[in-house]
Protein backbone atom coordinates (compact mmCIF):
# COMPACT_ATOMS: atom_id res chain seq x y z
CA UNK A 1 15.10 -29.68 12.57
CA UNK A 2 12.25 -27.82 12.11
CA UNK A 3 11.49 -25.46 8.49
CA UNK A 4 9.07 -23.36 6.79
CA UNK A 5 7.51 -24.59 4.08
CA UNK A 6 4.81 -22.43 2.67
CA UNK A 7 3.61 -19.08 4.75
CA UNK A 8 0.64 -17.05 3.51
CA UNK A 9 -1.05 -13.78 4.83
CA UNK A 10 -4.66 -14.47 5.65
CA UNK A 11 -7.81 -12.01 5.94
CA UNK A 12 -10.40 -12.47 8.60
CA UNK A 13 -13.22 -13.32 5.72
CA UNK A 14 -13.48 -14.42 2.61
CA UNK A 15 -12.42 -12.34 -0.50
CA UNK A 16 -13.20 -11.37 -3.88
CA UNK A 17 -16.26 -12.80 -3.24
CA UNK A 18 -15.47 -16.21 -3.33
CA UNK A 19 -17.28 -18.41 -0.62
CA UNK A 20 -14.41 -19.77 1.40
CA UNK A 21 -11.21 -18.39 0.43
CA UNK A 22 -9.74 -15.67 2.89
CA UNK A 23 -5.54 -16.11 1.59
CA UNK A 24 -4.41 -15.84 -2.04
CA UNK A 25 -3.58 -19.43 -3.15
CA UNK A 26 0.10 -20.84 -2.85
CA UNK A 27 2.32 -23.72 -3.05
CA UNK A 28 4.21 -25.81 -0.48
CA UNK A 29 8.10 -25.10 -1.26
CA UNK A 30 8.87 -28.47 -0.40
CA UNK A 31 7.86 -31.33 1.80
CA UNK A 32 9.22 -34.66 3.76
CA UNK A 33 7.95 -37.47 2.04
CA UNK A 34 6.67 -38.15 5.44
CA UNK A 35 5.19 -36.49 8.95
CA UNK A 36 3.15 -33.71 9.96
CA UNK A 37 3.40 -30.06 9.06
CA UNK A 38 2.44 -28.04 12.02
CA UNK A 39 0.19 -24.67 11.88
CA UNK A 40 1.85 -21.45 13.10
CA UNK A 41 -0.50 -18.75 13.33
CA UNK A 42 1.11 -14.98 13.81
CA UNK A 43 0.70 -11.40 13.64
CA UNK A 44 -3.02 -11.12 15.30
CA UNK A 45 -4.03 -10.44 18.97
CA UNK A 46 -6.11 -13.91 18.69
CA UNK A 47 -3.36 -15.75 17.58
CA UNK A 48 -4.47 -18.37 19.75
CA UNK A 49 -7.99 -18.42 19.07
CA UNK A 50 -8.06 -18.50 15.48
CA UNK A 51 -8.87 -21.48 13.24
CA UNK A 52 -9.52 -21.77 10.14
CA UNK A 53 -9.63 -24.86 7.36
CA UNK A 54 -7.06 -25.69 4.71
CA UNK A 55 -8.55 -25.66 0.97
CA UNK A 56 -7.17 -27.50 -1.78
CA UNK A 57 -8.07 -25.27 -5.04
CA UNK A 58 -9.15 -27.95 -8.16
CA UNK A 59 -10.69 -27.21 -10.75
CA UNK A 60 -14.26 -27.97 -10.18
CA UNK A 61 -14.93 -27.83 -6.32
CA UNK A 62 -12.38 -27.06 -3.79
CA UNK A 63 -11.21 -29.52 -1.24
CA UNK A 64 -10.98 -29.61 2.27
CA UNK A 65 -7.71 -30.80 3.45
CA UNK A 66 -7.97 -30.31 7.00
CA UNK A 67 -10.65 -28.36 9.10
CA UNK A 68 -10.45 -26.93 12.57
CA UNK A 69 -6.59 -25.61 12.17
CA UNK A 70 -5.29 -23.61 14.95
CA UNK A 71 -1.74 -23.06 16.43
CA UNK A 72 -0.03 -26.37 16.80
CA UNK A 73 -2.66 -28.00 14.83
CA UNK A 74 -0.14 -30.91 12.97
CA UNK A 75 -1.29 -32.12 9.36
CA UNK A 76 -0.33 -35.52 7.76
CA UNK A 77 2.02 -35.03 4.57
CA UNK A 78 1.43 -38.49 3.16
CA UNK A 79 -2.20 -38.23 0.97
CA UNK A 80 -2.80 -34.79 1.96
CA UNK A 81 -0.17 -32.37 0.58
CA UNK A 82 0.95 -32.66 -2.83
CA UNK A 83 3.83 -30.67 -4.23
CA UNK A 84 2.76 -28.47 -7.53
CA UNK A 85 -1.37 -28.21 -5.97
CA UNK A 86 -2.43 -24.57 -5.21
CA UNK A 87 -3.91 -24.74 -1.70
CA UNK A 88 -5.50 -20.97 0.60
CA UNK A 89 -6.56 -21.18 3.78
CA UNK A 90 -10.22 -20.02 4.18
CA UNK A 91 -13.49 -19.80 6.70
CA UNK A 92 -11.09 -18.59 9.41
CA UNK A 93 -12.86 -17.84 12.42
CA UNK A 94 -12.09 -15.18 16.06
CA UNK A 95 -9.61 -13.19 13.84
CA UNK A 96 -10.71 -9.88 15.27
CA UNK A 97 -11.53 -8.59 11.52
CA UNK A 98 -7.88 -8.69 11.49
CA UNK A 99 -5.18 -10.44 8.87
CA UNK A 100 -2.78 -13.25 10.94
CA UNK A 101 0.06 -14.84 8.66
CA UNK A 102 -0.12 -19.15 8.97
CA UNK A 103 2.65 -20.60 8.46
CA UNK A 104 3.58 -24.22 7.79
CA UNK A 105 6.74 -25.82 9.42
CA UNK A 106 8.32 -29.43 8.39
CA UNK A 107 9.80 -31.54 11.05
């Protein structure tokens, strides 16, 4: 059975001036204690074209979690994804200077 467990409204560049960041930050709701998650990517034209990488936000520098995400990209829970961590999705790339919503589905 397959779930949401975090969703997030991207732009098509970064914002507020940070470097990489093109989402707010957010949390993942909840997560197997094993698997993938796998990448929706919604509400652009490009849907299918867009990628972008998934930031970890520490204090410090940020941390790349996973580069190169697209639709039905699938990301290992286990020493990845931690419950509690802020993560945003940023450098997205082909969005059209449009916002797409990612979402991340369990199962």
């Amino acid at each position: 059975m397959s779930q949401p467990v975090a969703s997030v409204t991207s732009s098509s560049a970064a914002i507020n001036g940070n470097d990489n960041n093109s989402s707010l930050d957010f949390q993942f709701l909840e997560l197997p204690a094993s698997g993938n998650l796998t990448v929706n990517i919604e509400n652009n034209p490009n849907a299918g074209s867009i990628s972008f990488t998934l930031w970890q936000d520490e204090s410090g520098k940020d941390g790349s979690v996973q580069t190169g995400c697209k639709n039905g990209t699938t990301i290992p829970i286990s020493g990845n994804l931690k419950m509690g961590d802020d993560y945003y999705i940023g450098n997205p790339s082909n969005a059209g200077g449009q916002n797409f919503v990612v979402t991340f589905v369990a199962g």
